[in-house]
Protein backbone atom coordinates (compact mmCIF):
# COMPACT_ATOMS: atom_id res chain seq x y z
CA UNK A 1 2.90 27.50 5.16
CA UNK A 2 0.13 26.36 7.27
CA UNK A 3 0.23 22.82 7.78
CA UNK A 4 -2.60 21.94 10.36
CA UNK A 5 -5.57 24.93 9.40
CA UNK A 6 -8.10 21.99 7.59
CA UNK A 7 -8.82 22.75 4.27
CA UNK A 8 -12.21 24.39 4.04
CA UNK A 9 -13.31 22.86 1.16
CA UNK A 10 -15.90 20.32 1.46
CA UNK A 11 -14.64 16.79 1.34
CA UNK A 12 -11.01 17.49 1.36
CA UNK A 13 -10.33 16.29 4.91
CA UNK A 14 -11.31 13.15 7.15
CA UNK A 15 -13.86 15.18 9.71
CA UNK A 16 -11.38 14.31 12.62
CA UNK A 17 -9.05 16.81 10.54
CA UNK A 18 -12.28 19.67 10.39
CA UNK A 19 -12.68 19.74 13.90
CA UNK A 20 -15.37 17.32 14.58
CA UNK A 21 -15.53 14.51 16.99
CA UNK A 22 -13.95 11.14 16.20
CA UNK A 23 -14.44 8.04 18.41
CA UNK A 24 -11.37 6.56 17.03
CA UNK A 25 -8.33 9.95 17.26
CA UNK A 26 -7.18 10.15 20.74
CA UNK A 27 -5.21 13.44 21.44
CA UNK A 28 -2.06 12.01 20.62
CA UNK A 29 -2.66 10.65 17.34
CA UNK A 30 -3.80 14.16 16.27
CA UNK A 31 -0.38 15.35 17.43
CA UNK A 32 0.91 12.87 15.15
CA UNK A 33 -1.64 13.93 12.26
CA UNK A 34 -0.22 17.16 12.90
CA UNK A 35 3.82 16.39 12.48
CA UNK A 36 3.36 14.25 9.84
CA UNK A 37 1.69 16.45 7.64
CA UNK A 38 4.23 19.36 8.32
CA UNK A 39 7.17 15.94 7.88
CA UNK A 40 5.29 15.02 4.63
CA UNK A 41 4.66 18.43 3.35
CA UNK A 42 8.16 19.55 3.71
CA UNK A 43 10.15 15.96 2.40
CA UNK A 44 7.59 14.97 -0.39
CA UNK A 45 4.07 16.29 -0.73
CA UNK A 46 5.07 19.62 -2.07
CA UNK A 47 7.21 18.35 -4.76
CA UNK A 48 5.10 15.23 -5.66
CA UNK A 49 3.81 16.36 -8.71
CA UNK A 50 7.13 18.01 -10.38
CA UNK A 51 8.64 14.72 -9.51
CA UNK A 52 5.77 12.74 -11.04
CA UNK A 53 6.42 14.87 -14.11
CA UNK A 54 9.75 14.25 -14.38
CA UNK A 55 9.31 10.27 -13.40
CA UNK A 56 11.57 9.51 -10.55
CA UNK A 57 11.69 10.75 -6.58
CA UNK A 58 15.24 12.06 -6.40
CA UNK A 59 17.10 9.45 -3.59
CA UNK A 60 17.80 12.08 -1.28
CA UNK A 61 14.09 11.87 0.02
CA UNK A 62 14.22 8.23 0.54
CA UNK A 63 17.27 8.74 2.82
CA UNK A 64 15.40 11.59 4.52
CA UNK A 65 13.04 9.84 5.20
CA UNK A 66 15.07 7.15 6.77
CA UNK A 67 17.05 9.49 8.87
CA UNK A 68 13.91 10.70 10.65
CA UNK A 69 12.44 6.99 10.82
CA UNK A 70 9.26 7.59 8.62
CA UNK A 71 9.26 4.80 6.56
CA UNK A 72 9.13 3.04 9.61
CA UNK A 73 5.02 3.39 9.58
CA UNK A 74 4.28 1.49 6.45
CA UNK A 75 5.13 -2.02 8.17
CA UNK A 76 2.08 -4.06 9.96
CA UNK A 77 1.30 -2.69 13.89
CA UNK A 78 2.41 -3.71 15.82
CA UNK A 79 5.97 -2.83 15.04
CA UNK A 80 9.43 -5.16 15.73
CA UNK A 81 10.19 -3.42 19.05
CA UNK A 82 12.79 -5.22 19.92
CA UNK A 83 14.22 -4.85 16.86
CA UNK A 84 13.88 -1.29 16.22
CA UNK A 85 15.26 -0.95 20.17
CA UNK A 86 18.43 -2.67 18.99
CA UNK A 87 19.00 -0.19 16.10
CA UNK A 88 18.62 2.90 18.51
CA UNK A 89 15.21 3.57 17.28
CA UNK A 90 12.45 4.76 19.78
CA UNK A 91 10.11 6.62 18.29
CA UNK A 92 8.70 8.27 15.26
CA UNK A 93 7.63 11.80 15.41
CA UNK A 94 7.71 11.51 19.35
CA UNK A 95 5.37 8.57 19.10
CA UNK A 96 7.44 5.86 21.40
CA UNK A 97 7.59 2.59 18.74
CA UNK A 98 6.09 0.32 21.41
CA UNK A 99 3.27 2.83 21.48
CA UNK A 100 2.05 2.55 17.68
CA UNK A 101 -1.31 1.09 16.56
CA UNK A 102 -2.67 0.82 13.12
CA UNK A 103 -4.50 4.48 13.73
CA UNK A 104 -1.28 6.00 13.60
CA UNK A 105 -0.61 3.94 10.29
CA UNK A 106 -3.63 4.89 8.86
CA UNK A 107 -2.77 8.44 9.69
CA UNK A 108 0.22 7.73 8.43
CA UNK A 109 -0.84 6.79 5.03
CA UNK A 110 -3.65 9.29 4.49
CA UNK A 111 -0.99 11.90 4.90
CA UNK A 112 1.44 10.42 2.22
CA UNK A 113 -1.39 10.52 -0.32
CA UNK A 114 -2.01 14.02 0.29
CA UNK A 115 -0.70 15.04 -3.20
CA UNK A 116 -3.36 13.01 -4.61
CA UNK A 117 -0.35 11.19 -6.65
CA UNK A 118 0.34 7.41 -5.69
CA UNK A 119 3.61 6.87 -7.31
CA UNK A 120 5.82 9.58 -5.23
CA UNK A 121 4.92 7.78 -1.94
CA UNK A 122 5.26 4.84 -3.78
CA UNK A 123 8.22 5.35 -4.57
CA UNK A 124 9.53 5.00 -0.94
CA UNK A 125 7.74 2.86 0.95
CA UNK A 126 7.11 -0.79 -0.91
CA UNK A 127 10.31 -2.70 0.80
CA UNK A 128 8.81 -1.26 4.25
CA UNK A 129 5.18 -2.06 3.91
CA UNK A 130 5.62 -5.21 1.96
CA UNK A 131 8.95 -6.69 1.63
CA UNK A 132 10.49 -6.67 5.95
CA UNK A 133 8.25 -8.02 7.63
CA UNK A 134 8.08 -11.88 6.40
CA UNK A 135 11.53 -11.63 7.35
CA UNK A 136 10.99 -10.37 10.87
CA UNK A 137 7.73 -12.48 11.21
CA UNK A 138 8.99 -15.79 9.47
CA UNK A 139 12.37 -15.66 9.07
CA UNK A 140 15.29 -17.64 11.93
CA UNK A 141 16.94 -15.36 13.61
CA UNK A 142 20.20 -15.81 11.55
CA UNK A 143 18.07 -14.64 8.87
CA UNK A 144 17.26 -11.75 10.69
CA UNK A 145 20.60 -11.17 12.10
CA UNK A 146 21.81 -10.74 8.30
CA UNK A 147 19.06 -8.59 6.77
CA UNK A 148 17.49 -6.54 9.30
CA UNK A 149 19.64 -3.92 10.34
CA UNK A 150 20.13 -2.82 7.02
CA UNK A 151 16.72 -2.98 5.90
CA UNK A 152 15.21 -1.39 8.65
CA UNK A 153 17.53 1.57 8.64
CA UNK A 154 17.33 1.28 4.83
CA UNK A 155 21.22 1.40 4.51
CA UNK A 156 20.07 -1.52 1.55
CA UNK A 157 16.37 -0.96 0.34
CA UNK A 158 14.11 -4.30 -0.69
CA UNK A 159 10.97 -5.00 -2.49
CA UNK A 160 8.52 -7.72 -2.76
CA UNK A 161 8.18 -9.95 -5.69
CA UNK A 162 4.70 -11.97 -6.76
CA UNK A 163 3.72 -11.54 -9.64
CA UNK A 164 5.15 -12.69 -12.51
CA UNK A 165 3.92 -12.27 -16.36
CA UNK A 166 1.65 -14.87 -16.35
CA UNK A 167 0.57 -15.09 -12.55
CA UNK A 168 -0.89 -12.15 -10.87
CA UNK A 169 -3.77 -12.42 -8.49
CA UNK A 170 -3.24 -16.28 -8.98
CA UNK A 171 0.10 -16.49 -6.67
CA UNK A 172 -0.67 -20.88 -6.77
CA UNK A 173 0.85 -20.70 -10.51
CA UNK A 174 4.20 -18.98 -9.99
CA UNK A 175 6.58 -20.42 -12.15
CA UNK A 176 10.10 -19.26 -11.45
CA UNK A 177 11.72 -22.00 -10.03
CA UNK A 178 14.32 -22.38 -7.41
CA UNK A 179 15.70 -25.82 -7.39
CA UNK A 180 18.84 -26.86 -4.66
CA UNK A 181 22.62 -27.20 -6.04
CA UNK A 182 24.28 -30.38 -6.40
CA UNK A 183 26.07 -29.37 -2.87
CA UNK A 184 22.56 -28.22 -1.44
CA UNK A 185 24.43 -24.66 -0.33
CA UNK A 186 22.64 -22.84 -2.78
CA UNK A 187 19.03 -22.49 -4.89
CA UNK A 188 19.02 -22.05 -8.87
CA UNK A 189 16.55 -19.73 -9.44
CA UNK A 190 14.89 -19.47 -12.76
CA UNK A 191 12.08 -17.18 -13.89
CA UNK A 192 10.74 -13.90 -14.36
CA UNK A 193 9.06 -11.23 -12.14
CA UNK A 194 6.97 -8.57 -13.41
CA UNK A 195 5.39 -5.07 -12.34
CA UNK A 196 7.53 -5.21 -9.37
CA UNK A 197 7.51 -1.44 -7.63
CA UNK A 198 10.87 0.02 -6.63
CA UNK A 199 12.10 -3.01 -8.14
CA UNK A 200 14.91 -1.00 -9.60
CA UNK A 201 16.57 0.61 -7.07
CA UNK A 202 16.33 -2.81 -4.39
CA UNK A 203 19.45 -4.36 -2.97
CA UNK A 204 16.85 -7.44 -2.29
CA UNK A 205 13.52 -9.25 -3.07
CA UNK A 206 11.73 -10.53 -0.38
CA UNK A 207 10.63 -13.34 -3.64
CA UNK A 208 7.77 -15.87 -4.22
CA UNK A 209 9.45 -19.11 -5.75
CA UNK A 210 8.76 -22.88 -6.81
CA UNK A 211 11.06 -25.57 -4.32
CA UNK A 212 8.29 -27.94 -4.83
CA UNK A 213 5.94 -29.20 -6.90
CA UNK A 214 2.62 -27.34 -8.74
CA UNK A 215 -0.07 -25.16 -6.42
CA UNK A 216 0.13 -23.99 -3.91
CA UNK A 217 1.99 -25.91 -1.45
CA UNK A 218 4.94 -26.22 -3.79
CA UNK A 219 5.77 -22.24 -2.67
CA UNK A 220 8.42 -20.72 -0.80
CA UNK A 221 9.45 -17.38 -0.17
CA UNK A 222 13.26 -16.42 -0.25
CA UNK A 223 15.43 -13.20 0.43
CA UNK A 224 16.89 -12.71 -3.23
CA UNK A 225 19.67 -10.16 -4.10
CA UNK A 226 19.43 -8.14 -6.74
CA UNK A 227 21.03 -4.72 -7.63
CA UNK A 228 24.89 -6.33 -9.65
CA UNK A 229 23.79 -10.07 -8.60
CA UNK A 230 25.12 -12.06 -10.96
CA UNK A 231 22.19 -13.81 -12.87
CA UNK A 232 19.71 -10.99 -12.31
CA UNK A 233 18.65 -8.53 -15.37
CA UNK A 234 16.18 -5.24 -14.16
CA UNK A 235 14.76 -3.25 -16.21
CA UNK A 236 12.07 -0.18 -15.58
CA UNK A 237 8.35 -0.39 -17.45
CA UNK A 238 6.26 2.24 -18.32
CA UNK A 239 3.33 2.55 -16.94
CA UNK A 240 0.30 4.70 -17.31
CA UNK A 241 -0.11 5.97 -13.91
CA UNK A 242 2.11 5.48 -10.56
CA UNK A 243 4.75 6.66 -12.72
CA UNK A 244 7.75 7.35 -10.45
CA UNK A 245 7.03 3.99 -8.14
CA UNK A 246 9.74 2.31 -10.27
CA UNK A 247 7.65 -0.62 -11.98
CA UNK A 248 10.36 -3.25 -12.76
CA UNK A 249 10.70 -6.33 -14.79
CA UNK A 250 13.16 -8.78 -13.31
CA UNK A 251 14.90 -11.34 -15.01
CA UNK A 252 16.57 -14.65 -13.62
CA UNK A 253 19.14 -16.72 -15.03
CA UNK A 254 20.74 -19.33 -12.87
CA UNK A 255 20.77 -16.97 -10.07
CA UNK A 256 22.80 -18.38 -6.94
CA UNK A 257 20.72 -17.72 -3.48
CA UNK A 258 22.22 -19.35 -0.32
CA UNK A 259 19.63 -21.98 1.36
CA UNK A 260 19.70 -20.17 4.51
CA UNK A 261 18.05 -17.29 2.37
CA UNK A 262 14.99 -18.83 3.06
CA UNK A 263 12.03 -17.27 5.19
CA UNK A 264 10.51 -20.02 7.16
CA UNK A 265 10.62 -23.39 5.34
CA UNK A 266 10.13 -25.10 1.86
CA UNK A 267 6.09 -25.00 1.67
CA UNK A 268 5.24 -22.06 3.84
CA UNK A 269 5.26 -19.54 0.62
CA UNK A 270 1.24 -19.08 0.33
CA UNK A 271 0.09 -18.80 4.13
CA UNK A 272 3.19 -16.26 4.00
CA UNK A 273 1.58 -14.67 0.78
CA UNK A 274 -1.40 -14.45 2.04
CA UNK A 275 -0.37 -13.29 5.49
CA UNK A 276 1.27 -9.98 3.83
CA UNK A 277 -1.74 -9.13 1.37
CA UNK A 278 -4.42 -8.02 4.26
CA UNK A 279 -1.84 -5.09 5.28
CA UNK A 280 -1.10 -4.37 1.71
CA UNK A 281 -4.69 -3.96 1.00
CA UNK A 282 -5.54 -2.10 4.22
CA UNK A 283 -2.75 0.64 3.36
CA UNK A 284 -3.64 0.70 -0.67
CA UNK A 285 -7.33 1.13 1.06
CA UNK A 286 -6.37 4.60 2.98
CA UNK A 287 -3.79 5.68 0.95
CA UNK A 288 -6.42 5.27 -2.33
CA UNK A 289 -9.56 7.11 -0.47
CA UNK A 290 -7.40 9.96 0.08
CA UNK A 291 -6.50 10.12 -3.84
CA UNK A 292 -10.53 9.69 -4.18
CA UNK A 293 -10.50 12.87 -1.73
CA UNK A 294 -8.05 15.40 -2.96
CA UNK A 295 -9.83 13.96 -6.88
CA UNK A 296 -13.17 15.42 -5.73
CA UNK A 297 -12.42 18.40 -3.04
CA UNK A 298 -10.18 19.80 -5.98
CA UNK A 299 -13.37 19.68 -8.68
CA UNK A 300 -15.36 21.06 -5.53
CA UNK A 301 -13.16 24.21 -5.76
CA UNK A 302 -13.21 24.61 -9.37
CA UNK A 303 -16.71 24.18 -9.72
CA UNK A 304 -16.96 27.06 -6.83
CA UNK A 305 -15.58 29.67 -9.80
CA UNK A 306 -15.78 28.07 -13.15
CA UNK A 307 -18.39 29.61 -15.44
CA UNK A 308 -20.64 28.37 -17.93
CA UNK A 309 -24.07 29.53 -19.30
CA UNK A 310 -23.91 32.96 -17.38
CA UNK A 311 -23.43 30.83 -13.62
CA UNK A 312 -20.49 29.08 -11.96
CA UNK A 313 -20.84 25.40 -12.43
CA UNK A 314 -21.82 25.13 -8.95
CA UNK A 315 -25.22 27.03 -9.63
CA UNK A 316 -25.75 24.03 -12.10
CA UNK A 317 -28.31 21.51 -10.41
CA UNK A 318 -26.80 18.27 -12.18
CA UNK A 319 -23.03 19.39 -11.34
CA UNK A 320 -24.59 19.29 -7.35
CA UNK A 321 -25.84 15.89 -8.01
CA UNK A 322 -22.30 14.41 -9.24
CA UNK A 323 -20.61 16.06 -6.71
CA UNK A 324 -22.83 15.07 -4.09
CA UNK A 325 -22.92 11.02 -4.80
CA UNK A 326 -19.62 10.78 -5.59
CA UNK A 327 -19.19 12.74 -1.97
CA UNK A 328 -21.57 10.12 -0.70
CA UNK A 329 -19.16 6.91 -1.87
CA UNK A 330 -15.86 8.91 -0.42
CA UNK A 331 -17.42 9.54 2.82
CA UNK A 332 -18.40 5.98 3.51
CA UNK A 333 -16.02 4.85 2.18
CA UNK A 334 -13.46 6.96 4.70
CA UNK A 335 -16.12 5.69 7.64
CA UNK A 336 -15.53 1.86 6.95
CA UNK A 337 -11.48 2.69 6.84
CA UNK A 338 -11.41 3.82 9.83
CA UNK A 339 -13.49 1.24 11.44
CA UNK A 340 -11.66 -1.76 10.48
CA UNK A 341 -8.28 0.04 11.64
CA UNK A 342 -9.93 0.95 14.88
CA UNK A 343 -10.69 -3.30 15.12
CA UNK A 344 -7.37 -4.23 14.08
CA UNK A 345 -5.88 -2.44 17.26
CA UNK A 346 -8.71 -4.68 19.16
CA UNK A 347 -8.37 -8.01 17.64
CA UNK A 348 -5.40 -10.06 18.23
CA UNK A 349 -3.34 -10.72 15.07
CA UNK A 350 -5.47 -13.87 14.52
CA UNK A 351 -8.71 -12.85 15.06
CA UNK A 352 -8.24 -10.34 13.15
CA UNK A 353 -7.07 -11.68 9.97
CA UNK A 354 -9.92 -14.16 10.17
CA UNK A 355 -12.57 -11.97 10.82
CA UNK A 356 -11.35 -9.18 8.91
CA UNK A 357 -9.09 -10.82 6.07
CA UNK A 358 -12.34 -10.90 3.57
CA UNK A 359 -13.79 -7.17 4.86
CA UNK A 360 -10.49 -5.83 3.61
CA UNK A 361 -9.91 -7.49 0.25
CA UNK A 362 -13.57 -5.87 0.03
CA UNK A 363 -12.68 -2.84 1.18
CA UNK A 364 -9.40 -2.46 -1.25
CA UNK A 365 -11.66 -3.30 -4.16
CA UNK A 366 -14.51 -0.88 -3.32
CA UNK A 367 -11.59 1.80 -2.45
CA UNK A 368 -10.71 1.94 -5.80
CA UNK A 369 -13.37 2.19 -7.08
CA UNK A 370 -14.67 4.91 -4.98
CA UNK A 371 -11.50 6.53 -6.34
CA UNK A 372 -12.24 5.63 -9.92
CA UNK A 373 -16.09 7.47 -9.51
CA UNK A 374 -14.18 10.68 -7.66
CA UNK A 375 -11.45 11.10 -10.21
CA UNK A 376 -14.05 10.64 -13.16
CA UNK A 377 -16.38 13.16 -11.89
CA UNK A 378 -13.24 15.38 -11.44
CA UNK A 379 -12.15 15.02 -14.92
CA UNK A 380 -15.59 15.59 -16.25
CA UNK A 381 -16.26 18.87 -13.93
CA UNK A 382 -12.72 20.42 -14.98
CA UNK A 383 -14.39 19.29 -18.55
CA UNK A 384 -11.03 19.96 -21.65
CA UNK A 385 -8.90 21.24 -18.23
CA UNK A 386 -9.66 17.75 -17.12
CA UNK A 387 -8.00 15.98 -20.37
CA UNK A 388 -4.70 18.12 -20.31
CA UNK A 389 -1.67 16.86 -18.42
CA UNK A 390 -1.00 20.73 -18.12
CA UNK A 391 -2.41 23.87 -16.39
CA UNK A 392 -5.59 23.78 -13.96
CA UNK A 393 -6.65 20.12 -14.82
CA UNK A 394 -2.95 18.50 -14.80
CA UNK A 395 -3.79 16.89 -10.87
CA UNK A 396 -7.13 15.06 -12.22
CA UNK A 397 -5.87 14.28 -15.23
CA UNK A 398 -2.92 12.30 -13.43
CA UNK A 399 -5.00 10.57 -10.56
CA UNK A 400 -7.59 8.89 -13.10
CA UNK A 401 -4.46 7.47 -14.53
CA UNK A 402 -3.15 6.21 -11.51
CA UNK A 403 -6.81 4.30 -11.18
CA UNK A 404 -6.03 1.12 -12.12
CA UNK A 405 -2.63 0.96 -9.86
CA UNK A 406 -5.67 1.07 -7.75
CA UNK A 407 -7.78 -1.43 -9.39
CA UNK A 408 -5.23 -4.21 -10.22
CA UNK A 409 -2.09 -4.42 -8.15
CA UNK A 410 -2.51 -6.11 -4.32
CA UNK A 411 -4.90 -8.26 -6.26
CA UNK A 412 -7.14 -7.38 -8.62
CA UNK A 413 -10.90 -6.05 -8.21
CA UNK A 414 -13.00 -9.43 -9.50
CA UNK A 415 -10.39 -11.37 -7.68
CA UNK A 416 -11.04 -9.83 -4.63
CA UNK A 417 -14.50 -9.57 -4.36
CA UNK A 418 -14.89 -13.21 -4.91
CA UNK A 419 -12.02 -13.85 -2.16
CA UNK A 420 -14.25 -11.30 -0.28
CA UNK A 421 -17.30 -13.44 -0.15
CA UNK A 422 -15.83 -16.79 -0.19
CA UNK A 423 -14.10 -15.63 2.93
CA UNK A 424 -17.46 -14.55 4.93
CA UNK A 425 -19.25 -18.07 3.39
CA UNK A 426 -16.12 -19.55 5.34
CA UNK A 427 -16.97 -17.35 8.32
CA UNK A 428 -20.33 -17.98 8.24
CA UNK A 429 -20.12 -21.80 8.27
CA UNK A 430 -17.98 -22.26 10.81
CA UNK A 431 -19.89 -20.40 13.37
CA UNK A 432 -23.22 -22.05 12.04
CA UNK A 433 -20.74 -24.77 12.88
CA UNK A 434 -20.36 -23.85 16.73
CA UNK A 435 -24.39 -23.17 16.98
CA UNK A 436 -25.35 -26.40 16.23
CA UNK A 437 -22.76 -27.91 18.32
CA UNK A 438 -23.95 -26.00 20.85
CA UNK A 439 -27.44 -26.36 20.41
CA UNK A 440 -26.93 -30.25 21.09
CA UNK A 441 -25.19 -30.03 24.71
């Protein structure tokens, strides 16, 4: 199997992949490009859509995965260094830890969507892109010293847990409620937590909960057990698309979490929250444009040999034209990726979550639906192929379900682009702020 010969059909690979110049891939990130797509292909791509089929990612591959450290790549960049240097861990793929940038992420995650399926990738990585690092970032150091070694090794696998059945994109009105024991040892927790991926198979929640009163600044965010805790009821939902990420709905009944449990302190919940969300929407961004791209290089190719009226559907003027705008929304879309992952590795952590914070709850939203116009056009090009979850069609067919995993979770598409431009007004007025300040000295 050839793993690093780019596809030749148009639109199925980033142009760094086809040979042409990139301002962004330095030789060693294309050696990376390169041993993660023969890694990927190997562990997960090449099975990803018999395992879709069959609804669950057999555990062997998560532990796999660990073994060779590539789940490592879905947490924020910089990585815990020290940490990982603790645990014996120094690079991934020959790429020293201390080395890694979000370009190698983003290469990372383009390469786990390669199948064009988001719930087999899924199905792996939500504890490591979502659920560690509050704990590593927040969290004392006892907290640490109790959680991280098995999480990052992923002897115990976690998950995050917002949303609950009645609070989605609006995190300020979570309701399950963690109130302090008579002894103050413990929290009571009390609630429900819904559409929760991997939920199932987690040892722990990294879990948004109520110590205080209502909004916002009555959140906290604690490290919850789960798999036999007593208290705690899981069971797995069926969803349309994304169907072997393990969507779980998670019950609590007087469940017992130690106060120490907590990640920073009683009130921090939200900045937390919101901390976490820009990387969650960066990686949904990449891994989603990829869907978008194997959606519409794999109607390309059909439309190359398909025949109708006497031609192949490529011969057909108005098949050119879908193909061709729906190419134009991947390609940009792909461009303005890229970009803000090349600024991340520029911009301190602060600057860049205020500079960039509203660009990529923008960019998430207009990601999906850049994958919602590819897989459309590819269901409607593979025409009755395109509505049959078997034979030629069955990979379309399966990524224009997965298109509102896309569209909802990591907050959903109205949500975001109001937070999008509420977020550059904020911008905005601060440095009209700093002008006029200046402008009177």
């Amino acid at each position: 199997m050839a793993y690093n010969s780019p596809n030749p059909i148009p639109f199925s690979e980033p142009p760094y992949i086809r040979g042409l110049p990139s301002p962004y891939i330095t030789p060693a990130h294309r050696r990376f490009q390169q041993a993660c797509r023969k890694f990927a292909t190997e562990n997960l791509i090449q099975h990803a859509l018999e395992w879709e089929r069959e609804g669950t990612v057999p555990e062997h591959v998560f532990h796999t995965f660990c073994k060779h450290n590539m789940l490592l790549p879905n947490m924020p960049a910089p990585l815990p260094v020290d940490w990982l240097k603790r645990l014996g861990i120094n690079d991934i793929l020959g790429v020293k830890v201390e080395d890694w940038d979000y370009i190698y992420t983003g290469i990372y995650c383009d390469e786990m969507a390669r199948s064009g399926l988001s719930g087999p990738s899924g199905s792996l990585n939500a504890g490591f892109a979502f659920g560690i690092a509050p704990i590593y970032k927040f969290g004392s150091t006892q907290l640490q010293e109790r959680f991280l070694p098995e999480l990052l090794t992923g002897k115990k696998r976690g998950c995050i847990a917002i949303t609950e059945p009645e609070a989605g994109s609006d995190v300020a009105n979570i309701t399950t409620t963690a109130v302090k024991s008579a002894d103050g040892q413990h929290y009571i927790l009390n609630g429900s937590k819904k559409w929760i991926t991997n939920g199932i198979w987690s040892d722990y929640a990294t879990m948004a909960v109520r110590t205080g009163g209502p909004g916002a600044a009555g959140l906290s965010v604690l490290v919850v057990p789960l798999k036999g805790h007593p208290g705690v009821s899981m069971r797995r939902l069926k969803v349309s698309g994304q169907i072997t990420g393990g969507t779980t709905y998670i019950e609590l009944d007087d469940v017992k979490v130690p106060v120490s449990n907590i990640i920073g302190k009683e009130g921090d919940g939200m900045r937390i929250i919101m901390t976490n969300f820009n990387h969650e929407r960066l990686v949904i961004s990449v891994g989603v444009t990829r869907q978008a791209r194997v959606a519409l290089s794999a109607a390309f190719s059909y439309c190359l040999k398909r025949e109708a009226f006497g031609k192949t559907l490529m011969d057909q003027p108005v098949v050119r034209h879908r193909l061709a705008k729906a190419g134009a929304e991947l390609e940009s879309m792909w461009a303005w990726v890229e970009q803000i992952l090349y600024q991340l590795v520029h911009l301190s952590k602060e600057e860049g979550d205020r500079q960039l914070g509203g660009l990529t709850a923008l960019a998430k939203a207009k990601s999906a639906m850049v994958l919602n116009e590819c897989a459309q056009t590819a269901v409607l090009l593979f025409g009755g192929n395109g509505f049959t979850k078997t034979g030629q069609g069955e990979l379309v067919e399966a990524i224009l379900r997965d298109v509102p995993g896309a569209r909802i979770p990591g907050g959903s598409e109205d949500v975001l682009l109001d937070l999008s431009i509420r977020q550059l007004v904020k911008l905005y007025q601060a440095e009209e702020k700093k002008l006029s300040q200046s402008a009177k000295i």
